[in-house]
Protein backbone atom coordinates (compact mmCIF):
# COMPACT_ATOMS: atom_id res chain seq x y z
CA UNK A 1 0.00 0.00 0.00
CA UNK A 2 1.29 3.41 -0.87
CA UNK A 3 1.58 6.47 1.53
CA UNK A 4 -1.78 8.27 0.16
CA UNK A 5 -3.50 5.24 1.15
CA UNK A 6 -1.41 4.46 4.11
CA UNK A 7 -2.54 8.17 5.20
CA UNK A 8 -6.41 7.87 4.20
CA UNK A 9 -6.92 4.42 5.88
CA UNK A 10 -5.13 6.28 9.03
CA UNK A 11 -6.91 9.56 9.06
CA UNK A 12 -8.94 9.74 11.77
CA UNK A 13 -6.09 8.64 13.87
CA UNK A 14 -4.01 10.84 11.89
CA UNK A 15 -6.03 13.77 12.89
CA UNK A 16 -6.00 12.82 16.39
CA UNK A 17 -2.20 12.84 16.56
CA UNK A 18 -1.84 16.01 14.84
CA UNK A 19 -4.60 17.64 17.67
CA UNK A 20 -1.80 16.14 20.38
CA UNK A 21 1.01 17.75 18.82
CA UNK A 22 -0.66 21.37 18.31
CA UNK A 23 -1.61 21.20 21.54
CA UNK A 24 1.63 20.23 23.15
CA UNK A 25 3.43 22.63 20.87
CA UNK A 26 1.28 25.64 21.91
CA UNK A 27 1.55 24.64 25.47
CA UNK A 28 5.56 24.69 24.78
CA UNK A 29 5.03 28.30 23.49
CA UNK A 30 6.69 30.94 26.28
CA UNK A 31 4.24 33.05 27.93
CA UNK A 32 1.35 31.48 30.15
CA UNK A 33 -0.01 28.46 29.86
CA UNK A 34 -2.62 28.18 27.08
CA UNK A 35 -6.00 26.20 27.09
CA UNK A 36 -5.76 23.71 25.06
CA UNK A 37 -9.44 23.29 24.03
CA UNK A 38 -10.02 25.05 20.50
CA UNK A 39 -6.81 23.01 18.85
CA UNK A 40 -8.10 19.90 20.72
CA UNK A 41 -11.89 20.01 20.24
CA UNK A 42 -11.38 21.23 16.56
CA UNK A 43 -9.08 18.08 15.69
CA UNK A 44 -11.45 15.62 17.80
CA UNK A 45 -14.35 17.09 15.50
CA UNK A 46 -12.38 16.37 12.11
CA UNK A 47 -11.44 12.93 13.36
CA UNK A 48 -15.08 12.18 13.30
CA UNK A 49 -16.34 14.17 10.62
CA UNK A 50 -13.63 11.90 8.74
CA UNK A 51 -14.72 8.55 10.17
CA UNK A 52 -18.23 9.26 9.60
CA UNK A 53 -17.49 10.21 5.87
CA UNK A 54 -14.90 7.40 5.11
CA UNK A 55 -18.24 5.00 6.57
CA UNK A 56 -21.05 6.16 4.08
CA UNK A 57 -18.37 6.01 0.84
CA UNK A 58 -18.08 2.53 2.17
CA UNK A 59 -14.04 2.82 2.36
CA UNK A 60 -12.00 -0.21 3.03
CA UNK A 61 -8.57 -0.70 3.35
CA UNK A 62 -5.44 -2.32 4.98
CA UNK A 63 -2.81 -0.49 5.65
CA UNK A 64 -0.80 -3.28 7.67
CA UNK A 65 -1.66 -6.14 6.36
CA UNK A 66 -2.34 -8.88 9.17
CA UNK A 67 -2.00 -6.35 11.84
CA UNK A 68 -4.16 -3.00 10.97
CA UNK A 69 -6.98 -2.71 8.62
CA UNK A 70 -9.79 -0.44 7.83
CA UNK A 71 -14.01 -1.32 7.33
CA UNK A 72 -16.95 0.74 6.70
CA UNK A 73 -18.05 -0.71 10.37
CA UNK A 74 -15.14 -0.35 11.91
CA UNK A 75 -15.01 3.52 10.94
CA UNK A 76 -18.88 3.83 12.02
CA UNK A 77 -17.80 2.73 15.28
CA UNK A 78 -15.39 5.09 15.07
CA UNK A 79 -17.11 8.19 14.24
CA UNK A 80 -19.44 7.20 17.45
CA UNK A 81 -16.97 6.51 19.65
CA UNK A 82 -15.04 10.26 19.12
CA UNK A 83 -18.54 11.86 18.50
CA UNK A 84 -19.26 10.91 21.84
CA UNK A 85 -15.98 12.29 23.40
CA UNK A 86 -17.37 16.02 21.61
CA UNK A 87 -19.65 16.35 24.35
CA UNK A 88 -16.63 15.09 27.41
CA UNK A 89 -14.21 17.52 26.00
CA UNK A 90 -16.72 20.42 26.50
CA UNK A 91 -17.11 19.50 30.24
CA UNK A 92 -13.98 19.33 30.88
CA UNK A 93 -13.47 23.18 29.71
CA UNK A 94 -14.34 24.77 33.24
CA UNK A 95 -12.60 21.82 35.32
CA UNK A 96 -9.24 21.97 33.52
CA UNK A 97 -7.76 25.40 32.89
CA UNK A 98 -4.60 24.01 30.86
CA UNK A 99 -3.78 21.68 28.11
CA UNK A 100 -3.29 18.15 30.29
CA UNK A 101 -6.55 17.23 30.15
CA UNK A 102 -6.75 17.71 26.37
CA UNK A 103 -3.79 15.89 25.44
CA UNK A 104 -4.31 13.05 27.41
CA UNK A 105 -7.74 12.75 26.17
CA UNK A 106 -6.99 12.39 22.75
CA UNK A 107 -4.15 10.37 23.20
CA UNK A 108 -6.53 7.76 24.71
CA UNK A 109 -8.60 8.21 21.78
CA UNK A 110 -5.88 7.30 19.73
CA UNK A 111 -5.45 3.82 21.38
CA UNK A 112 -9.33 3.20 20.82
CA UNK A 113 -9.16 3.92 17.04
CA UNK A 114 -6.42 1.40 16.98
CA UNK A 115 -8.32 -1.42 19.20
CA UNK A 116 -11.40 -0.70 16.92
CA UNK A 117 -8.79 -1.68 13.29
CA UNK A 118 -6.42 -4.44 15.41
CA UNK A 119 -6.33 -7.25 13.22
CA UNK A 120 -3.45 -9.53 16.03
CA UNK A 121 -3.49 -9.34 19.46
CA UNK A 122 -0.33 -7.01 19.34
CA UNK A 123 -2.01 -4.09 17.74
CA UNK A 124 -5.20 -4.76 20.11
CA UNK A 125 -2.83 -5.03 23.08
CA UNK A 126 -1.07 -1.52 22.29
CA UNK A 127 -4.21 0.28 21.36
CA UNK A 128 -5.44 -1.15 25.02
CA UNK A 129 -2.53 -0.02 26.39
CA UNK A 130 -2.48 3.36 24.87
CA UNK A 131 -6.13 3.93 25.74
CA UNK A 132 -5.57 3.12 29.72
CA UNK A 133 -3.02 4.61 30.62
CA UNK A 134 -3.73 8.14 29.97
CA UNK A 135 -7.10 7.92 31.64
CA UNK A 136 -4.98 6.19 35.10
CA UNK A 137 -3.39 9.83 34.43
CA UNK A 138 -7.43 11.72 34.08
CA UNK A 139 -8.33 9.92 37.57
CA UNK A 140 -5.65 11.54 39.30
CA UNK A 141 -5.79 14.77 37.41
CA UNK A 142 -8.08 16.87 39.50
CA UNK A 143 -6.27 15.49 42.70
CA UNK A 144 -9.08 15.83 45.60
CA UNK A 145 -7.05 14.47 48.72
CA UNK A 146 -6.40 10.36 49.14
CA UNK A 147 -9.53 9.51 47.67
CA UNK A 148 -8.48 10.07 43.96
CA UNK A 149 -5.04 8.79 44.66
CA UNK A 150 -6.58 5.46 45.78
CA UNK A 151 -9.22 5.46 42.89
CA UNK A 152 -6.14 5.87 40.46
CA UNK A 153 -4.10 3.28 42.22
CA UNK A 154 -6.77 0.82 41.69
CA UNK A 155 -7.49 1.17 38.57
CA UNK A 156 -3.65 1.14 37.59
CA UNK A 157 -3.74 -2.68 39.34
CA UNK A 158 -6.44 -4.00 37.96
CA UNK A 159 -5.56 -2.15 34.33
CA UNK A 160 -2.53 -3.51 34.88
CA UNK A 161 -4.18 -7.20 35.66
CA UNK A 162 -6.20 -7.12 32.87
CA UNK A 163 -3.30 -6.48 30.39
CA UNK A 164 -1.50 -9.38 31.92
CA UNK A 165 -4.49 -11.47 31.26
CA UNK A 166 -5.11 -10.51 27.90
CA UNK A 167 -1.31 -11.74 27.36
CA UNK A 168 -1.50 -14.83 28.11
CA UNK A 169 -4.91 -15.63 27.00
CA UNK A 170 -3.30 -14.15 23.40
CA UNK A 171 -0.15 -16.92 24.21
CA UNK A 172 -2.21 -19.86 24.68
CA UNK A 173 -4.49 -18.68 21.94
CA UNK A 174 -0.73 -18.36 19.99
CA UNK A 175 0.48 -21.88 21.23
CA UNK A 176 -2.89 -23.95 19.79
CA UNK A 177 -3.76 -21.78 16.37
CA UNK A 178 0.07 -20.92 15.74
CA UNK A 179 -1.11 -17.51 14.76
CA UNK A 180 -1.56 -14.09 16.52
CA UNK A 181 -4.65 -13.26 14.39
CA UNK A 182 -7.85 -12.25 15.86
CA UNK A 183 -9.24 -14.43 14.11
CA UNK A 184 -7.48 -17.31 15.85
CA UNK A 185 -9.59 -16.18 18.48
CA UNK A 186 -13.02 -17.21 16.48
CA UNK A 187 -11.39 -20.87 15.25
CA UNK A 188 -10.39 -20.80 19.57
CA UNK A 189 -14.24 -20.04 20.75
CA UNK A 190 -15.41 -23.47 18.70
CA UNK A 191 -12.20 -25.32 19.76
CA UNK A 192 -12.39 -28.85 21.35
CA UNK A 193 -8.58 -28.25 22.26
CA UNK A 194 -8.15 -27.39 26.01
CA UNK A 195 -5.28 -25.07 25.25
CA UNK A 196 -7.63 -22.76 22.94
CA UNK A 197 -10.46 -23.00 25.20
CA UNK A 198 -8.19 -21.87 27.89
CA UNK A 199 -6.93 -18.75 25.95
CA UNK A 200 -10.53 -17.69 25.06
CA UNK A 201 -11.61 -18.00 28.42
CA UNK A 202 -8.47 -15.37 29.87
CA UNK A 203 -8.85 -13.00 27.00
CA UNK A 204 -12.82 -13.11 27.86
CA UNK A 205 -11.64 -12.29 31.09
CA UNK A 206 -9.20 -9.31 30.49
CA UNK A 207 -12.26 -8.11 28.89
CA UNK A 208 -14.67 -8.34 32.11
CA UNK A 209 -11.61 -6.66 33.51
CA UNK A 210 -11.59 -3.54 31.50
CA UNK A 211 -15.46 -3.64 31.14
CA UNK A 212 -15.60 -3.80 35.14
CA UNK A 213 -17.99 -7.25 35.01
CA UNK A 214 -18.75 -9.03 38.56
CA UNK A 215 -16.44 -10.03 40.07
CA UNK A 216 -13.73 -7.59 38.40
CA UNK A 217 -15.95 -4.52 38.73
CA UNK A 218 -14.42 -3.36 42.41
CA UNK A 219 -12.09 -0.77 40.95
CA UNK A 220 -14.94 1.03 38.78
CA UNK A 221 -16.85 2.57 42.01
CA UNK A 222 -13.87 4.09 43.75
CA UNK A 223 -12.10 5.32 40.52
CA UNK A 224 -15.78 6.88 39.02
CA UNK A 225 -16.05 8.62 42.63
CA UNK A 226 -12.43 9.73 43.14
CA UNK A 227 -12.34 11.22 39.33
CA UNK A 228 -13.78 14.47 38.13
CA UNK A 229 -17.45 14.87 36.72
CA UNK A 230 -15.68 14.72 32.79
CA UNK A 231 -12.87 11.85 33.88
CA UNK A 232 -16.26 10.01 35.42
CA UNK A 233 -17.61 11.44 32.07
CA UNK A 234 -14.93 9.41 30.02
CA UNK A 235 -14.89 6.52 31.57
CA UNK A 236 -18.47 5.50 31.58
CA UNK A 237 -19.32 6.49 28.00
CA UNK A 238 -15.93 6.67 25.92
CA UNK A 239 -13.92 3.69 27.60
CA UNK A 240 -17.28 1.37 28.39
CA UNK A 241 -17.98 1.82 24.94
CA UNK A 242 -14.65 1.40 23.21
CA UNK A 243 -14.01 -1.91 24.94
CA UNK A 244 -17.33 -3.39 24.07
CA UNK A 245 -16.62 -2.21 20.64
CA UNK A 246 -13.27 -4.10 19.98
CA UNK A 247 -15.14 -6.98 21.87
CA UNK A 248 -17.36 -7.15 19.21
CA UNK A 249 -14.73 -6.86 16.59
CA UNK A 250 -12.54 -9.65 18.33
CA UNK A 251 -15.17 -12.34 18.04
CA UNK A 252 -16.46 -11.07 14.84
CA UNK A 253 -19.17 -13.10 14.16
CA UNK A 254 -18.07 -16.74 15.87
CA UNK A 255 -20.70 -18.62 17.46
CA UNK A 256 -20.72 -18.69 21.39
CA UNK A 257 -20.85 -22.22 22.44
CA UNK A 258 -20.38 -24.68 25.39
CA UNK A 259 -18.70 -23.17 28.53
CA UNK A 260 -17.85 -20.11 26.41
CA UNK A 261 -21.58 -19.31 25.91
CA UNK A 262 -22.07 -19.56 29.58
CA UNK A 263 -18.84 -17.46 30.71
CA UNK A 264 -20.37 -15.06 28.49
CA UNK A 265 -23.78 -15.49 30.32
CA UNK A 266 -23.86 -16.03 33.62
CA UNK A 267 -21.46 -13.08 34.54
CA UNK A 268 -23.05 -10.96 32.57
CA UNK A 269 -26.16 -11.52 34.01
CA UNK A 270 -24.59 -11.40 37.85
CA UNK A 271 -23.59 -7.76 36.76
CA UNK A 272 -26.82 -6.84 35.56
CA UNK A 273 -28.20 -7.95 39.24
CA UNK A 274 -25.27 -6.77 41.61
CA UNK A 275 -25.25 -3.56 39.68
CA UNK A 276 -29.01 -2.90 39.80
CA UNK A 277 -29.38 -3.88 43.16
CA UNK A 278 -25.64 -2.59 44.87
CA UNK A 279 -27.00 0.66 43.43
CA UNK A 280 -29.71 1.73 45.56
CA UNK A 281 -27.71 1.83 48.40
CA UNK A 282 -25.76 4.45 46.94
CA UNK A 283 -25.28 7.93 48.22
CA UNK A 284 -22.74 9.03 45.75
CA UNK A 285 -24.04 9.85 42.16
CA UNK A 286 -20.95 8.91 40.55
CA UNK A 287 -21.28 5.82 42.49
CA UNK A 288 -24.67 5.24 41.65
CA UNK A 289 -23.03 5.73 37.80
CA UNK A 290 -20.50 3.49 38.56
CA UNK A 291 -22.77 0.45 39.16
CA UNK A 292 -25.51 1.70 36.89
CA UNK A 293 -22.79 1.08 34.42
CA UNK A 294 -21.35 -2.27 35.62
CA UNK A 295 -25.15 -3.40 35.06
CA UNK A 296 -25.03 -1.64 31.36
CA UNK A 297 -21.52 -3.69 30.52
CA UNK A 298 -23.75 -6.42 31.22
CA UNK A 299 -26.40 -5.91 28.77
CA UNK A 300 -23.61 -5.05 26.34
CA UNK A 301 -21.85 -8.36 26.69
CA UNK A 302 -25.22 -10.27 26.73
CA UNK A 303 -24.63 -8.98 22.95
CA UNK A 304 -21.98 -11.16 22.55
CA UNK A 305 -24.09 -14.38 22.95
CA UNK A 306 -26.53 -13.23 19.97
CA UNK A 307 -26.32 -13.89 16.28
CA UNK A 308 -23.17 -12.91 14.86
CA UNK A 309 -24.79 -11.13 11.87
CA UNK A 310 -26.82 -8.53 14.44
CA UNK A 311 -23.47 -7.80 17.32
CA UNK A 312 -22.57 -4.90 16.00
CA UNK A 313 -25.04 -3.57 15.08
CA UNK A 314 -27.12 -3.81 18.50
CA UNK A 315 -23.74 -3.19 20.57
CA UNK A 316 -23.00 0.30 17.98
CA UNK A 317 -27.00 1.41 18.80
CA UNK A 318 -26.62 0.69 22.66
CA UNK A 319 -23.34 2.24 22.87
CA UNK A 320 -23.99 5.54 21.30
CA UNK A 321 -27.52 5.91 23.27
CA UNK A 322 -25.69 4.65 26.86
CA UNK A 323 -23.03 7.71 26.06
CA UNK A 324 -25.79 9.76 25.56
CA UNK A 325 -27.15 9.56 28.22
CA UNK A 326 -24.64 9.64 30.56
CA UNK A 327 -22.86 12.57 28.92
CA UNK A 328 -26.24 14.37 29.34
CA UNK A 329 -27.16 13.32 33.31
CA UNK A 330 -23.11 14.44 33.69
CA UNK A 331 -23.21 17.78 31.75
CA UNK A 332 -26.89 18.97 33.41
CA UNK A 333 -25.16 18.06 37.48
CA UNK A 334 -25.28 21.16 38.94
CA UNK A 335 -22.19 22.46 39.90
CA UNK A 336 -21.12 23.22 43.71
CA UNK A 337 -17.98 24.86 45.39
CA UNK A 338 -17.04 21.24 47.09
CA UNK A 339 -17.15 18.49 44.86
CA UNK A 340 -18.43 16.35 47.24
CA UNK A 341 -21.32 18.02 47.86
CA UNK A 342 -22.08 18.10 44.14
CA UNK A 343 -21.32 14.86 44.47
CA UNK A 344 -24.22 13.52 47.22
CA UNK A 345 -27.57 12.64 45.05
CA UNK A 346 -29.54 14.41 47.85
CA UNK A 347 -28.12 17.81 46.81
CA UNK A 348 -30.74 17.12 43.61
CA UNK A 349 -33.74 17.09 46.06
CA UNK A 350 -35.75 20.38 44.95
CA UNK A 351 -33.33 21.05 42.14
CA UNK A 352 -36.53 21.31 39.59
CA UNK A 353 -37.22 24.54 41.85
CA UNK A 354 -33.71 26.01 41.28
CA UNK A 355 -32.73 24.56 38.00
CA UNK A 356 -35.47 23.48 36.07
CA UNK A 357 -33.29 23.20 32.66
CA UNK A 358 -30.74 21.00 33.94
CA UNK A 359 -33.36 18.63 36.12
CA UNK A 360 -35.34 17.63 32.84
CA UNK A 361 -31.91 17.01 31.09
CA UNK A 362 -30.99 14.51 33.96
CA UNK A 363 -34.51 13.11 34.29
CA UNK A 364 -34.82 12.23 30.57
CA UNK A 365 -31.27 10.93 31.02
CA UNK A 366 -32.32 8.49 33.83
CA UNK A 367 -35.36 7.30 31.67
CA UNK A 368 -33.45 6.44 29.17
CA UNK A 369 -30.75 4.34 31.36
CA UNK A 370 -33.82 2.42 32.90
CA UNK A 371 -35.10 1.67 29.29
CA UNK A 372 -38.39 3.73 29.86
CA UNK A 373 -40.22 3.91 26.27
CA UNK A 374 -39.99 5.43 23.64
CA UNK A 375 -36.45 6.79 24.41
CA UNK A 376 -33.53 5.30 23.06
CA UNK A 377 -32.28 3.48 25.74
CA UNK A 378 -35.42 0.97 25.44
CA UNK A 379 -34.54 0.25 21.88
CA UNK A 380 -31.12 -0.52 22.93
CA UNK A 381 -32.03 -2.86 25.16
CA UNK A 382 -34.62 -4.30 23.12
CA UNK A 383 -32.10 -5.06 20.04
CA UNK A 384 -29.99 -6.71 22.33
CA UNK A 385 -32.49 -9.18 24.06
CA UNK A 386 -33.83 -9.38 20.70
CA UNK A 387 -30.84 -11.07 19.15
CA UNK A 388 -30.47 -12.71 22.36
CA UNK A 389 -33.31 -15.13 22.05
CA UNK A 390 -33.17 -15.21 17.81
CA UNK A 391 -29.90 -17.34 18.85
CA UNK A 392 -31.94 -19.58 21.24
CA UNK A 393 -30.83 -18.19 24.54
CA UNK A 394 -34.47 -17.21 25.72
CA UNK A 395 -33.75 -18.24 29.26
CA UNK A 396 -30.76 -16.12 29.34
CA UNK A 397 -32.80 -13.00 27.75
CA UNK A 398 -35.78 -13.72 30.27
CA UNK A 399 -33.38 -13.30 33.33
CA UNK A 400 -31.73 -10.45 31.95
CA UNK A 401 -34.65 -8.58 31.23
CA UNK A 402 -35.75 -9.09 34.95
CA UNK A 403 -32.56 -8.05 36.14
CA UNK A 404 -33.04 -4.87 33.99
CA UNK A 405 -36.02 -4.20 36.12
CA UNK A 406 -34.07 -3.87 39.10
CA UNK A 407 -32.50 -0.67 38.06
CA UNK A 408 -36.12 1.26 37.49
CA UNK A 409 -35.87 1.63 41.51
CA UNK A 410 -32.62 4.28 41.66
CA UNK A 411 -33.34 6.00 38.56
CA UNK A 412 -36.95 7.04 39.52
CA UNK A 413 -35.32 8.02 42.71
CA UNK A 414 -33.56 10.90 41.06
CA UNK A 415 -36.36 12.15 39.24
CA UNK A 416 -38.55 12.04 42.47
CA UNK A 417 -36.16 13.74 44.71
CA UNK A 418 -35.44 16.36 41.43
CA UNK A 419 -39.21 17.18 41.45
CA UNK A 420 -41.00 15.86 44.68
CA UNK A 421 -38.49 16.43 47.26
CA UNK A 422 -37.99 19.81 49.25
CA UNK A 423 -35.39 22.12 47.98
CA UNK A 424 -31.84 22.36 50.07
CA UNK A 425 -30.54 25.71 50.66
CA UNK A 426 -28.17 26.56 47.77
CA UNK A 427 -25.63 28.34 49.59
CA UNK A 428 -22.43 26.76 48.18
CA UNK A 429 -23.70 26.82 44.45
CA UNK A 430 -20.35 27.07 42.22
CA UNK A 431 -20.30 28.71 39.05
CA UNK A 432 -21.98 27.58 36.22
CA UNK A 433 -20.28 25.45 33.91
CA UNK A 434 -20.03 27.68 30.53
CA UNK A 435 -20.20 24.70 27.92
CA UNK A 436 -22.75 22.59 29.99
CA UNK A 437 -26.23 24.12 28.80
CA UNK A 438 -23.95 23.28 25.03
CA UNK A 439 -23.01 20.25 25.49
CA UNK A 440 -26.18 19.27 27.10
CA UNK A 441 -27.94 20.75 24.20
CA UNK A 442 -25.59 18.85 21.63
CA UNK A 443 -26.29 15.09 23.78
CA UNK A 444 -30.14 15.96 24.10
CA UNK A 445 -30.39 16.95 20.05
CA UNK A 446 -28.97 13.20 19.57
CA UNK A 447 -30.69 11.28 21.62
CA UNK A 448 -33.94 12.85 20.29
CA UNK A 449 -32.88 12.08 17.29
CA UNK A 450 -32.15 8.20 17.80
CA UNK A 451 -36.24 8.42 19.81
CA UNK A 452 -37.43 9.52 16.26
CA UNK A 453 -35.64 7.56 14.03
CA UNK A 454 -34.31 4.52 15.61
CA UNK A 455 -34.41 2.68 12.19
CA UNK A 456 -32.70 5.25 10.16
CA UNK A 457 -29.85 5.07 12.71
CA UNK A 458 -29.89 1.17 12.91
CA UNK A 459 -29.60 0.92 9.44
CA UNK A 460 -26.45 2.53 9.18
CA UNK A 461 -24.75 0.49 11.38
């Protein structure tokens, strides 16, 4: 392949490393330090304006042979993946003052656009690698006392653990197929050989790990809590998704079968319960987030156990309306002068009173996360349980979806102490966020959008 089409196949990522190194450069620049959001948000916008258009000309190409190629699916992903980081990278205008937050961002982005092309395990491991670490880095960023330290500690282990996991899962995968291919991975899933089955079963597992899946999920509670509201941000819609997304891509369309399928079940479906039920208990609202979305990771890998043909395209739907979402319930939290008051869901009781904008934009958000009709996050769930029982799983699907029903309880909570309960005293209100009414505004237009035309949307994908 020559370097035109080396560059094409490339240029979203392309675009994203050219946003780091404007950024960097300008910070470099004597004088005081200089916000690095224009440069940052204007390359993160081309990156997928480019995706998105590379996807409907139907471009395809491999610029590495074996290692790194390019699909019309792979670039939707993609496009909805850095679309959704648009919205992050506007909260994070008011938090972060300087370029760190920026750079770091986009640099993570850059290791999802290569997990979502990885063609071996080595590509897919650096892309992992390159995504995690900078966010161990976001955790930390806003440093609040011991509790982010902690939070970023944690997640650096079990990051760390799931890497390791993914290694040798990828070696014993290696030692039966003879290959580093992904798609040794697929010929591995429908394997009698112990060896393969073995190496399916770890890289499954470095998966739960990243995805934060009972039992691997204890870091996601402490490191959502201990980050900032756009690092929570981040991690619940842009990482959850992009590891779900080269999921998808790394069993392609392989049949689930045998102790495989039920890995891929019953785990799931303990994370749709424990997460449901663990939060209810929950006093934090990034907390509550952080198990809301330990429960979503395991509708999304319920995915995995439907037909082959419909993964992607259910997992692409439910990603981009779970971001949603949770960008929007992030961007509309009212701002306070100590985080952790901002922080305690009963600082929402009365907020319809004082803040009746940004109390619809988290009720509808908390609709949509229970899977409350007609908004997008029901057909999410309803594509997934739908391909669910097409592939014969119905008693998996019919547990699932009464796990789902579990979470109603804690969303409806919000809304009632929003609009029912009686209003705090506001005396440690912080400034208003300057891009949150915008980027709520940008998250709402979307998700009204996928309520609408839920077909038009599907069909793309």
């Amino acid at each position: 392949m020559n370097l035109r089409d080396l560059a094409l196949a490339m240029l979203p990522e392309h675009l994203l490393l050219a946003g780091i190194v404007v950024v960097i450069l300008r910070d470099l620049l004597p004088g005081k330090p200089r916000d690095g959001f224009a440069p940052a948000f204007a390359f993160l916008l081309l990156a997928a304006l480019a995706a998105a258009f590379m996807a409907l000309v139907w471009y395809d190409g491999s610029p590495f042979a074996g290692q790194f190629s390019v699909a019309p699916a792979d670039l939707t992903a993609k496009a909805v993946v850095f679309g959704l980081a648009l919205p992050v990278l506007m909260l994070s205008r008011d938090e972060f003052a300087d370029a760190r937050f920026p750079v770091l961002m986009l640099a993570s982005l850059y290791g999802i656009g290569l997990m979502l092309s990885s063609d071996s395990f080595l590509t897919l491991f650096v892309g992992l690698e390159l995504m995690s670490l900078p966010v161990y880095v976001l955790v930390v960023l806003a440093y609040r006392g011991p509790r982010s330290a902690e939070a970023a500690l944690k997640y650096l282990v079990l990051g760390g653990a799931a890497s390791a996991t993914l290694l040798m899962g990828a070696a014993l995968v290696y030692g039966a197929a003879g290959s580093l291919s992904t798609a040794a991975l697929a010929a591995a899933l429908g394997s009698q050989d112990t060896m393969a089955i073995a190496g399916a079963m770890l890289v499954i597992a470095a998966f739960f790990l990243k995805a934060a899946i009972v039992p691997f999920h204890a870091w996601a509670p402490d490191a959502y809590q201990g980050a900032s509201v756009p690092a929570t941000a981040y991690m619940a819609a842009i990482v959850k998704g992009g590891v779900l997304l080269a999921a998808v891509r790394l069993f392609g369309q392989a049949p689930l079968v045998g102790p495989v399928a039920d890995l891929v079940a019953i785990l799931p479906l303990a994370s749709i319960v424990w997460g449901n039920l663990t939060a209810m208990r929950q006093g934090s609202f990034r907390r509550m987030i952080a198990y809301s979305s330990i429960a979503h990771a395991g509708y999304l890998f319920y995915a995995l156990l439907g037909d082959g043909a419909g993964r992607l395209q259910a997992v692409l739907f439910y990603v981009l309306a779970y971001g949603l979402m949770n960008v929007l319930a992030f961007a509309a939290l009212p701002r306070r002068e100590r985080d952790e008051d901002a922080d305690r869901i009963d600082s929402l009781r009365g907020l319809y009173s004082r803040a009746p904008f940004a109390s619809l934009m988290i009720a509808v958000a908390m609709l949509s996360l229970a899977g409350i009709p007609p908004l997008p996050g029901f057909v999410a769930k309803f594509l997934i349980f739908k391909n669910v029982m097409a592939a014969g799983h119905t008693l998996y699907a019919v547990l699932g979806l009464v796990g789902s029903y579990l979470g109603i309880y804690f969303y409806l909570r919000v809304i009632q102490l929003m609009f029912m309960g009686e209003a705090e005293r506001d005396d440690g209100r912080g400034a208003p966020r300057r891009l949150m009414r915008s980027a709520s505004l940008i998250a709402l237009a979307a998700a009204l959008a996928l309520t609408i035309f839920p077909g038009w949307f599907i069909a793309q994908f």
